[in-house]
N, C-alpha and C. Protein backbone atom coordinates (compact mmCIF):
# COMPACT_ATOMS: atom_id res chain seq x y z
N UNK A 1 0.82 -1.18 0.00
CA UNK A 1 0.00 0.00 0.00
C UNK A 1 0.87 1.25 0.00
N UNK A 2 1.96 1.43 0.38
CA UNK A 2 2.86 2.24 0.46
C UNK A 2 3.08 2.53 -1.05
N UNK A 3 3.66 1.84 -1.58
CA UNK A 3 3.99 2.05 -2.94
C UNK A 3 2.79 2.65 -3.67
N UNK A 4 1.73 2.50 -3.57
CA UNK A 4 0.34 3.07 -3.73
C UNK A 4 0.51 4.65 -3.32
N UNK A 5 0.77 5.13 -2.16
CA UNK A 5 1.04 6.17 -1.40
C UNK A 5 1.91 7.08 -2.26
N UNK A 6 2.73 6.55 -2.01
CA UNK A 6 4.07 7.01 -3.24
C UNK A 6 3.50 7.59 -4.11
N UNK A 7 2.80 6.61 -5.15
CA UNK A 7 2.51 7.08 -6.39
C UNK A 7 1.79 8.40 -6.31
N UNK A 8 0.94 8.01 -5.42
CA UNK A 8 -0.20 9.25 -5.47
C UNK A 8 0.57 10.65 -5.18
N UNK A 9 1.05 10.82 -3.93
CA UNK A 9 2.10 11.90 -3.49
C UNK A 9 3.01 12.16 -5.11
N UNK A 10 3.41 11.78 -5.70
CA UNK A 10 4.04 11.75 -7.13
C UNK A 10 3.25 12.25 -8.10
N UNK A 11 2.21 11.46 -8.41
CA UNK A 11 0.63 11.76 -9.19
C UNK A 11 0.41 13.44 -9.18
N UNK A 12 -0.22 13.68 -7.43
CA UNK A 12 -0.44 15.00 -6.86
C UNK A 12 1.19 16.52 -7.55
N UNK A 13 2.19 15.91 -7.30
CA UNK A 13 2.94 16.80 -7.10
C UNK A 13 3.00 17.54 -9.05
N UNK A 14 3.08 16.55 -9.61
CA UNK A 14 2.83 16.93 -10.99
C UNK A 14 1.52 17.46 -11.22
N UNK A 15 0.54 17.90 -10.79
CA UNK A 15 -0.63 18.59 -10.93
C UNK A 15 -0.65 20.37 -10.46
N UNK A 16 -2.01 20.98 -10.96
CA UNK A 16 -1.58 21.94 -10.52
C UNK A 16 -1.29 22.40 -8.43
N UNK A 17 -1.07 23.70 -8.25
CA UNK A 17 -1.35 23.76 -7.27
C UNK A 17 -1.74 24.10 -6.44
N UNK A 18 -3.03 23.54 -5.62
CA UNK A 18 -4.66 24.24 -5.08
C UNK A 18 -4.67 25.40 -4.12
N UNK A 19 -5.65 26.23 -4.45
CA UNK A 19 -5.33 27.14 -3.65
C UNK A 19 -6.54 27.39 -2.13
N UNK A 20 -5.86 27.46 -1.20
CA UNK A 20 -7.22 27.40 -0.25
C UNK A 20 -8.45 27.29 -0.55
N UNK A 21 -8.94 28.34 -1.20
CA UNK A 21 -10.35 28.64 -1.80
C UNK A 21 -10.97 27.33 -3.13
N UNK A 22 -10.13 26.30 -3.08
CA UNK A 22 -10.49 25.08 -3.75
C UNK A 22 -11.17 24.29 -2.81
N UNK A 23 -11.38 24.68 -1.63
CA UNK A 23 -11.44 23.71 -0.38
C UNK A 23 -13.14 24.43 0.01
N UNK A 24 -12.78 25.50 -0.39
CA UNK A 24 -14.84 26.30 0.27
C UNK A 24 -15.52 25.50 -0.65
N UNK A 25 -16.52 25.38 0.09
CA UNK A 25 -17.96 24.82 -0.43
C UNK A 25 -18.58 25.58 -1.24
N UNK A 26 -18.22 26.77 -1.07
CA UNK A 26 -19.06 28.25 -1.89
C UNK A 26 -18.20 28.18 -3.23
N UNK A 27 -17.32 27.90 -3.48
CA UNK A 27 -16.65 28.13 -4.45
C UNK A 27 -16.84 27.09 -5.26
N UNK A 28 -16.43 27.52 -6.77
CA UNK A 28 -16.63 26.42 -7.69
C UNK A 28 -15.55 25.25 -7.89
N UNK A 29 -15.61 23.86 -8.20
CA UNK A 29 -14.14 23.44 -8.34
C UNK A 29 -13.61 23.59 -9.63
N UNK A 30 -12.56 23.57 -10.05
CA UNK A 30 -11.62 23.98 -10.91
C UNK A 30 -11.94 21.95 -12.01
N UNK A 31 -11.70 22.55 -12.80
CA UNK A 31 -11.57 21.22 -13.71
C UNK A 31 -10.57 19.87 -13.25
N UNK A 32 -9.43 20.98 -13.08
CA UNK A 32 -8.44 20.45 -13.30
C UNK A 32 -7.97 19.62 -11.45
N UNK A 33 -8.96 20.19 -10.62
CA UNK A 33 -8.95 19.64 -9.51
C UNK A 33 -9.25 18.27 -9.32
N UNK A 34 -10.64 18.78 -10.00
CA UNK A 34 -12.10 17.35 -10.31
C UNK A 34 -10.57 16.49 -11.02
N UNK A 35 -10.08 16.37 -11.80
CA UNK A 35 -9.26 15.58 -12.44
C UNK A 35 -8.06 15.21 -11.79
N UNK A 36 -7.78 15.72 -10.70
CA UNK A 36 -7.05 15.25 -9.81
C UNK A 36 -7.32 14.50 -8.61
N UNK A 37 -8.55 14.67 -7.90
CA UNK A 37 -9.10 13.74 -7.09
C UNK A 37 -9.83 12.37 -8.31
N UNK A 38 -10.34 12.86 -9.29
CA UNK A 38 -10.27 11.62 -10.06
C UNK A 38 -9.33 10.38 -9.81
N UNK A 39 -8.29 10.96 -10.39
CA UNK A 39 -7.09 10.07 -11.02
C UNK A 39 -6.92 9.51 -9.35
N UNK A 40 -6.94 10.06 -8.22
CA UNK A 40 -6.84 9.25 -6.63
C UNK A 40 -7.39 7.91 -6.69
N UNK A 41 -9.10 8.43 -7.25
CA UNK A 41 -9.74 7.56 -7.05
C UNK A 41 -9.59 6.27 -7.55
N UNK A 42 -9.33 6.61 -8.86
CA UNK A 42 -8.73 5.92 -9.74
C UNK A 42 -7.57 4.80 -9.58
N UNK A 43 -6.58 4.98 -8.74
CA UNK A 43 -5.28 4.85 -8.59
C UNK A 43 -5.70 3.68 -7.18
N UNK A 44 -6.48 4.31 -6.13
CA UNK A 44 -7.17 3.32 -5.38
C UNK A 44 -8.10 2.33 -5.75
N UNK A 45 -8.67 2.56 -7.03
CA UNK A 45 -9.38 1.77 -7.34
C UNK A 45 -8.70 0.22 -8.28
N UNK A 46 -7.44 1.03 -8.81
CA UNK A 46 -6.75 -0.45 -9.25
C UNK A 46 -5.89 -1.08 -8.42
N UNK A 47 -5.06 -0.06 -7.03
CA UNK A 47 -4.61 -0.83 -6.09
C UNK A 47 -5.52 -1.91 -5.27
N UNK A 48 -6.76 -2.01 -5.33
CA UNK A 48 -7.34 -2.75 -4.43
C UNK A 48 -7.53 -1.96 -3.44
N UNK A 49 -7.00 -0.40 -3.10
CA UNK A 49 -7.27 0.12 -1.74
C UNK A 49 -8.59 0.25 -1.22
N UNK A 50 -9.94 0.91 -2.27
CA UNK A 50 -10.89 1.42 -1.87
C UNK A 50 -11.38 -0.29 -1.18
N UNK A 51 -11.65 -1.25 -2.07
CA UNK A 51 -12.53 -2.60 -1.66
C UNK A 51 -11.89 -3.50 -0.73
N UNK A 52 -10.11 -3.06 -0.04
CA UNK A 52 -9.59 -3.67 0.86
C UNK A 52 -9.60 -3.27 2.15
N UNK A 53 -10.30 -2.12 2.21
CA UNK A 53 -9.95 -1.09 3.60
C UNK A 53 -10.66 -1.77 4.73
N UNK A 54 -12.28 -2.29 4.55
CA UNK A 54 -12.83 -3.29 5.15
C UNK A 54 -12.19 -4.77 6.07
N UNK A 55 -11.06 -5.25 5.34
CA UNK A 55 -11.09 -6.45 5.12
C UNK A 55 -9.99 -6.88 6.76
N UNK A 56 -10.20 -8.08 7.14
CA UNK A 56 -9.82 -7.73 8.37
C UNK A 56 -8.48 -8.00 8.45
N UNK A 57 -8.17 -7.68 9.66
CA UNK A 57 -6.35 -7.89 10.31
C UNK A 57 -5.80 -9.25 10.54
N UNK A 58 -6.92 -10.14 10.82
CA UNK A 58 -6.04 -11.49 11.06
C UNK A 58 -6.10 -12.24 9.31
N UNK A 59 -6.61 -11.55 8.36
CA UNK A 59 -6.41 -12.45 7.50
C UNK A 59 -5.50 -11.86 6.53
N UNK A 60 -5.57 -10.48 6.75
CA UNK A 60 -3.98 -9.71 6.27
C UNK A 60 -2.74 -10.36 7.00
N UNK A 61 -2.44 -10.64 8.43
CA UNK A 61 -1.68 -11.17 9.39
C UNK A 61 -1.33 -12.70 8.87
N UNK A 62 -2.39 -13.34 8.48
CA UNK A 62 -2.25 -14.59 8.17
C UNK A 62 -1.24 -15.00 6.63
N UNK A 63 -2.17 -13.96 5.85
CA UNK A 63 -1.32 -13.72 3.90
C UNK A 63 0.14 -13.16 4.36
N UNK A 64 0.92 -12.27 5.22
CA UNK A 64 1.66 -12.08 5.17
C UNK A 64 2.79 -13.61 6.58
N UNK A 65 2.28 -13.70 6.94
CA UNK A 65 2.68 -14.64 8.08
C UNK A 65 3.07 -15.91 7.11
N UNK A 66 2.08 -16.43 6.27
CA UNK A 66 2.25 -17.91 5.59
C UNK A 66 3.20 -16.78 4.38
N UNK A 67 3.57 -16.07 3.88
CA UNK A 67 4.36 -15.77 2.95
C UNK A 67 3.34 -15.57 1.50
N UNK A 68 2.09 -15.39 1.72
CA UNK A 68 1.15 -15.66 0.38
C UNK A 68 1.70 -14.81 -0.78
N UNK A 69 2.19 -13.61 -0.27
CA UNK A 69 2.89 -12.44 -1.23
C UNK A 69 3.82 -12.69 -2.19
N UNK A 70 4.48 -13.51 -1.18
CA UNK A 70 5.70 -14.14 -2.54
C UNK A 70 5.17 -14.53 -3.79
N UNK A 71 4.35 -15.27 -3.55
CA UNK A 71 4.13 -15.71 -5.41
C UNK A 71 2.80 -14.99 -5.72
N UNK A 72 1.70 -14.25 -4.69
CA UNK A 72 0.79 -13.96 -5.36
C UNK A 72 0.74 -12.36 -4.77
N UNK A 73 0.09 -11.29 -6.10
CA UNK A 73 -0.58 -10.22 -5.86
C UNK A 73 -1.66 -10.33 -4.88
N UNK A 74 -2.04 -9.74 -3.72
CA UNK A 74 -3.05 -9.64 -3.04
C UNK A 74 -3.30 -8.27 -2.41
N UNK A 75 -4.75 -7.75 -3.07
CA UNK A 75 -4.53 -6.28 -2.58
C UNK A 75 -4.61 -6.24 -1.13
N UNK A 76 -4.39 -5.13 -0.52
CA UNK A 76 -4.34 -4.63 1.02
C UNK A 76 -3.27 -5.70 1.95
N UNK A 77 -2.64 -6.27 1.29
CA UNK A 77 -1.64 -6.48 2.07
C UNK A 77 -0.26 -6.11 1.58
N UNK A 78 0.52 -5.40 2.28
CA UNK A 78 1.70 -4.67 2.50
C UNK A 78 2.91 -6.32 1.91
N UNK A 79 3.29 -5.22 0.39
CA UNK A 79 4.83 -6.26 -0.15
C UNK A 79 3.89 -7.38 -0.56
N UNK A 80 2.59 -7.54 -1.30
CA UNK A 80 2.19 -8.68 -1.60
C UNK A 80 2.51 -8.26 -2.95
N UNK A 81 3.25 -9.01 -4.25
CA UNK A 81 3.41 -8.32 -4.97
C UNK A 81 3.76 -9.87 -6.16
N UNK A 82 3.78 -10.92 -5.24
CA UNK A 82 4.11 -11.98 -6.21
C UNK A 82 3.77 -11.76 -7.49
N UNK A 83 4.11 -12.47 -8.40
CA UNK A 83 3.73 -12.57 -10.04
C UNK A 83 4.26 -14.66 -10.22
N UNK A 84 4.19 -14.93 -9.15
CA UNK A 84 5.18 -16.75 -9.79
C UNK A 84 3.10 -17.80 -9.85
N UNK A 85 2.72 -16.67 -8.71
CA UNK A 85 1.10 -17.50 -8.83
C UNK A 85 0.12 -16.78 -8.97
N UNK A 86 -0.83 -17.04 -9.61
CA UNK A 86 -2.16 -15.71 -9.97
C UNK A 86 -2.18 -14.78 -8.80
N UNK A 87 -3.03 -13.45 -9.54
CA UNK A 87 -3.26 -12.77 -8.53
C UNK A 87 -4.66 -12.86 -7.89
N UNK A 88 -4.50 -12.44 -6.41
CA UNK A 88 -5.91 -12.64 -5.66
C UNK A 88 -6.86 -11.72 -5.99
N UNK A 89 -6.57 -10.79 -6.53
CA UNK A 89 -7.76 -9.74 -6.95
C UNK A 89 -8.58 -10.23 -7.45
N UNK A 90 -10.12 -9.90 -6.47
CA UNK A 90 -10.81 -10.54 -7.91
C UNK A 90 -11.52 -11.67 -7.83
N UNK A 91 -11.16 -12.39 -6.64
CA UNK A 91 -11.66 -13.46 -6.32
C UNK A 91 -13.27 -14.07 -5.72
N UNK A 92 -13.76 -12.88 -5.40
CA UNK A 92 -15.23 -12.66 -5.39
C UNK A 92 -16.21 -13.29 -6.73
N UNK A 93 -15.43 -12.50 -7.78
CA UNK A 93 -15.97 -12.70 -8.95
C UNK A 93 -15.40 -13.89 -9.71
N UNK A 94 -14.87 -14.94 -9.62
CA UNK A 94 -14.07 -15.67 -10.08
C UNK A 94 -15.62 -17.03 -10.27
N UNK A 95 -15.85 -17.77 -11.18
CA UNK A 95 -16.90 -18.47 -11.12
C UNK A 95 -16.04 -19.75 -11.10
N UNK A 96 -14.97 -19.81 -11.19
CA UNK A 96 -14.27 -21.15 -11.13
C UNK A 96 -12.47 -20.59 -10.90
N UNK A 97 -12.00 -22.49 -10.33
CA UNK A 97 -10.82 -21.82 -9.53
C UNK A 97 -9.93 -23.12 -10.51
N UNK A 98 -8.38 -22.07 -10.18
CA UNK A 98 -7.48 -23.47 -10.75
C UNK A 98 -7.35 -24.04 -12.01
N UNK A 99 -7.66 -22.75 -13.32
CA UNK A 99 -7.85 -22.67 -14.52
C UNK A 99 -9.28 -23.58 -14.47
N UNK A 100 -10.08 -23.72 -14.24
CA UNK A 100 -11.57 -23.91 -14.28
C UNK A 100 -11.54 -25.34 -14.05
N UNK A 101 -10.48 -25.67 -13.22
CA UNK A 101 -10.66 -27.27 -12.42
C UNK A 101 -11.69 -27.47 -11.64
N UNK A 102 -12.16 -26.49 -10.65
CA UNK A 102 -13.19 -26.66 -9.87
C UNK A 102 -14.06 -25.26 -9.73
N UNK A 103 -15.09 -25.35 -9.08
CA UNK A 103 -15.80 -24.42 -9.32
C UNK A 103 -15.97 -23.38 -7.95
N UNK A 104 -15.85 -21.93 -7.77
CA UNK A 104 -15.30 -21.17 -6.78
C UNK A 104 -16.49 -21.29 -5.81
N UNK A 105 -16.35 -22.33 -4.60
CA UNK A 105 -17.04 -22.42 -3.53
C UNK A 105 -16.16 -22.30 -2.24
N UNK A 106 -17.21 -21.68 -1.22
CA UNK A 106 -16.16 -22.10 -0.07
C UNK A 106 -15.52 -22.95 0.64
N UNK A 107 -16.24 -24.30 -0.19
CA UNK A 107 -15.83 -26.30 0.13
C UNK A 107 -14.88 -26.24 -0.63
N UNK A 108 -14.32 -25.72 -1.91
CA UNK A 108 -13.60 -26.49 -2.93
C UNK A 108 -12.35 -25.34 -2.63
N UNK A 109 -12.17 -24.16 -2.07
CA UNK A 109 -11.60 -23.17 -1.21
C UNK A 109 -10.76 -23.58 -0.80
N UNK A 110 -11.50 -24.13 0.43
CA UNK A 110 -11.08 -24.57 2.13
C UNK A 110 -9.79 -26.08 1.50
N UNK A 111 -10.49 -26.98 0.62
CA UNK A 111 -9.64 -27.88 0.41
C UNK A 111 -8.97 -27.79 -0.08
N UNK A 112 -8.63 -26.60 -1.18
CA UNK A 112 -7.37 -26.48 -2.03
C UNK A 112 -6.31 -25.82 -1.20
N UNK A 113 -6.70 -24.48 0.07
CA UNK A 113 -5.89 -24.22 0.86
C UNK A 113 -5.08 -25.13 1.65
N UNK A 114 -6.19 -26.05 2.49
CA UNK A 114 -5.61 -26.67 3.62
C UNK A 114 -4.31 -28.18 2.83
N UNK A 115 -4.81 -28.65 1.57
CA UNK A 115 -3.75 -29.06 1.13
C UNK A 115 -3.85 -29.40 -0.36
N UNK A 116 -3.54 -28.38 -1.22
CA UNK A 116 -3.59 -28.15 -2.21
C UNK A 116 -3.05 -29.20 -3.60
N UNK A 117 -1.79 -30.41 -3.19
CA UNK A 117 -1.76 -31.23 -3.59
C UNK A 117 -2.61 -32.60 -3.43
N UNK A 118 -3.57 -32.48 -2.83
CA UNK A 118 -5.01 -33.39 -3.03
C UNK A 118 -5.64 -32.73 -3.84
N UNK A 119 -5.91 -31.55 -4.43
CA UNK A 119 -6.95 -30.86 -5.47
C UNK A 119 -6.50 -30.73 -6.61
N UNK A 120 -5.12 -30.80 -6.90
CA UNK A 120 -4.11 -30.32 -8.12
C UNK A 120 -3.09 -30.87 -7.96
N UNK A 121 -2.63 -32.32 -8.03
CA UNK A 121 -1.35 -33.38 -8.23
C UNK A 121 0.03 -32.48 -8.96
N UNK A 122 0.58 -32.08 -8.33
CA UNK A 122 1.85 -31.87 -8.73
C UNK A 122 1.57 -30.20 -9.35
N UNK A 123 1.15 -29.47 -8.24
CA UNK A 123 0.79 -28.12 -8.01
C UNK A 123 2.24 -27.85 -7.64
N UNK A 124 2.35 -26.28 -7.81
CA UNK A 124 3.48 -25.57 -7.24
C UNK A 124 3.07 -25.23 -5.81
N UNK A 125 1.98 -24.99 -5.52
CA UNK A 125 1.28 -24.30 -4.34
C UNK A 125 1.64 -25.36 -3.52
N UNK A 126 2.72 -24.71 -2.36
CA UNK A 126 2.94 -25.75 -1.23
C UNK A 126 1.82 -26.02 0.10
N UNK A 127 1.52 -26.71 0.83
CA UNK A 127 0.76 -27.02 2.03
C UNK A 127 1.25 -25.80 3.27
N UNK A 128 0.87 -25.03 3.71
CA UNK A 128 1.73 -24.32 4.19
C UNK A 128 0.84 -24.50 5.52
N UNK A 129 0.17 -25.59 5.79
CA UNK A 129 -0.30 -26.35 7.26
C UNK A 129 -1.59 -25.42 8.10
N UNK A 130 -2.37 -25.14 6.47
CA UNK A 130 -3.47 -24.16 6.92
C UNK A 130 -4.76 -24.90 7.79
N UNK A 131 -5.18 -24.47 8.64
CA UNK A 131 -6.24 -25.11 9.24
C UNK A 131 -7.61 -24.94 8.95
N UNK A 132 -8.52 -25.07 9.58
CA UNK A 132 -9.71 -24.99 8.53
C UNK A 132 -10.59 -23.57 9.23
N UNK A 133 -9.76 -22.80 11.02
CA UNK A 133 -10.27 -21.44 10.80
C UNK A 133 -9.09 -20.53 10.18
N UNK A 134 -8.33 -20.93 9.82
CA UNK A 134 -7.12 -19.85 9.31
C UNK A 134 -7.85 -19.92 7.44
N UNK A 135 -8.44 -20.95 7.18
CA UNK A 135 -9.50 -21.45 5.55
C UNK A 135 -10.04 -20.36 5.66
N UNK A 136 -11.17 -20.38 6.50
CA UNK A 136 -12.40 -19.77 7.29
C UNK A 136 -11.85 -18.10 6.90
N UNK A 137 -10.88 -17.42 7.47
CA UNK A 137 -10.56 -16.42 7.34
C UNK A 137 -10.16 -15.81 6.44
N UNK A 138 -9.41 -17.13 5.41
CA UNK A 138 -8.79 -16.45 4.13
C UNK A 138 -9.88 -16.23 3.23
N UNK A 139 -10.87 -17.42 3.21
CA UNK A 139 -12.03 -17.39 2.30
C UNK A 139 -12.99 -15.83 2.78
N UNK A 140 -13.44 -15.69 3.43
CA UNK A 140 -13.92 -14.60 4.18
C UNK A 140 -13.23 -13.17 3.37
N UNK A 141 -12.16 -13.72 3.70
CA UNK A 141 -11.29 -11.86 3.17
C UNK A 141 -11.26 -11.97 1.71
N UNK A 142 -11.44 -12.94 1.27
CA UNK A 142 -11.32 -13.37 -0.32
C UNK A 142 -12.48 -12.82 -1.03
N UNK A 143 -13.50 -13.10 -0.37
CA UNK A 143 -14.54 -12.57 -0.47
C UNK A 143 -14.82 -10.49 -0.58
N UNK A 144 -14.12 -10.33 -0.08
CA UNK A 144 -13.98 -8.65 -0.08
C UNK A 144 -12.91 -8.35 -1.10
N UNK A 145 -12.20 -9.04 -1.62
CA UNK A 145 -11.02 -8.34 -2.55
C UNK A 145 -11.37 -8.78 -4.47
């Protein structure tokens, strides 16, 4: 999310620059303002920030604890940035999992987490000794991103 931060602070500094009276309610906004809180929104909206802010602490705690970042993108968690395994974005909307091996439930979830070489024989995705409320939690937050 930092790197998110960055950008924006970067984004902002190349724009123009606002003058108090951009901030009254009485006053009109400037185009070029509107086009700068745009592009924020914008910028949060492909980091995952706006639809991750919700999402809770033990299952951010958990993605960074088991190492999930390493191989996969997952928004709202800090250094998740993998590219070696899909990214988690997105997973709400996903109608099937595992190039369309199985179909995206919270049963077929729970079993590919807790040990992923029973669902996919000679997967890269290691067992990383998930239990079925640490499942519970990832599926849950999966659900918000």
């Amino acid at each position: 999310m930092t790197k998110v931060l960055q950008f924006i602070n970067f984004a902002l500094t190349l724009g123009p620059r606002l003058q108090p009276a951009t901030f009254c309610p009485r006053q009109r906004k400037s185009s070029t303002s509107l086009a700068g809180m745009a592009l924020v929104l914008f910028v949060f909206s492909i980091a995952g920030g706006a639809g991750s802010a919700n999402a809770s602490p033990e299952a951010k705690a958990l993605l960074q604890e088991k190492a999930c970042g390493g191989c996969h993108f997952i928004p709202g968690v800090e250094d998740a940035y993998g590219d070696a395994g899909p990214s988690l974005k997105g997973m709400k909307t996903r109608k099937r999992l595992l190039g369309g091996r199985l179909k995206n439930t919270p049963e077929n979830m729970k079993a590919w987490l807790k040990d992923p070489a029973s669902v996919k024989p000679g997967t890269l995705m290691p067992n990383l000794g998930i239990t079925n409320e640490d499942a519970d939690i990832l599926i849950e937050y999966f659900k918000k991103i």
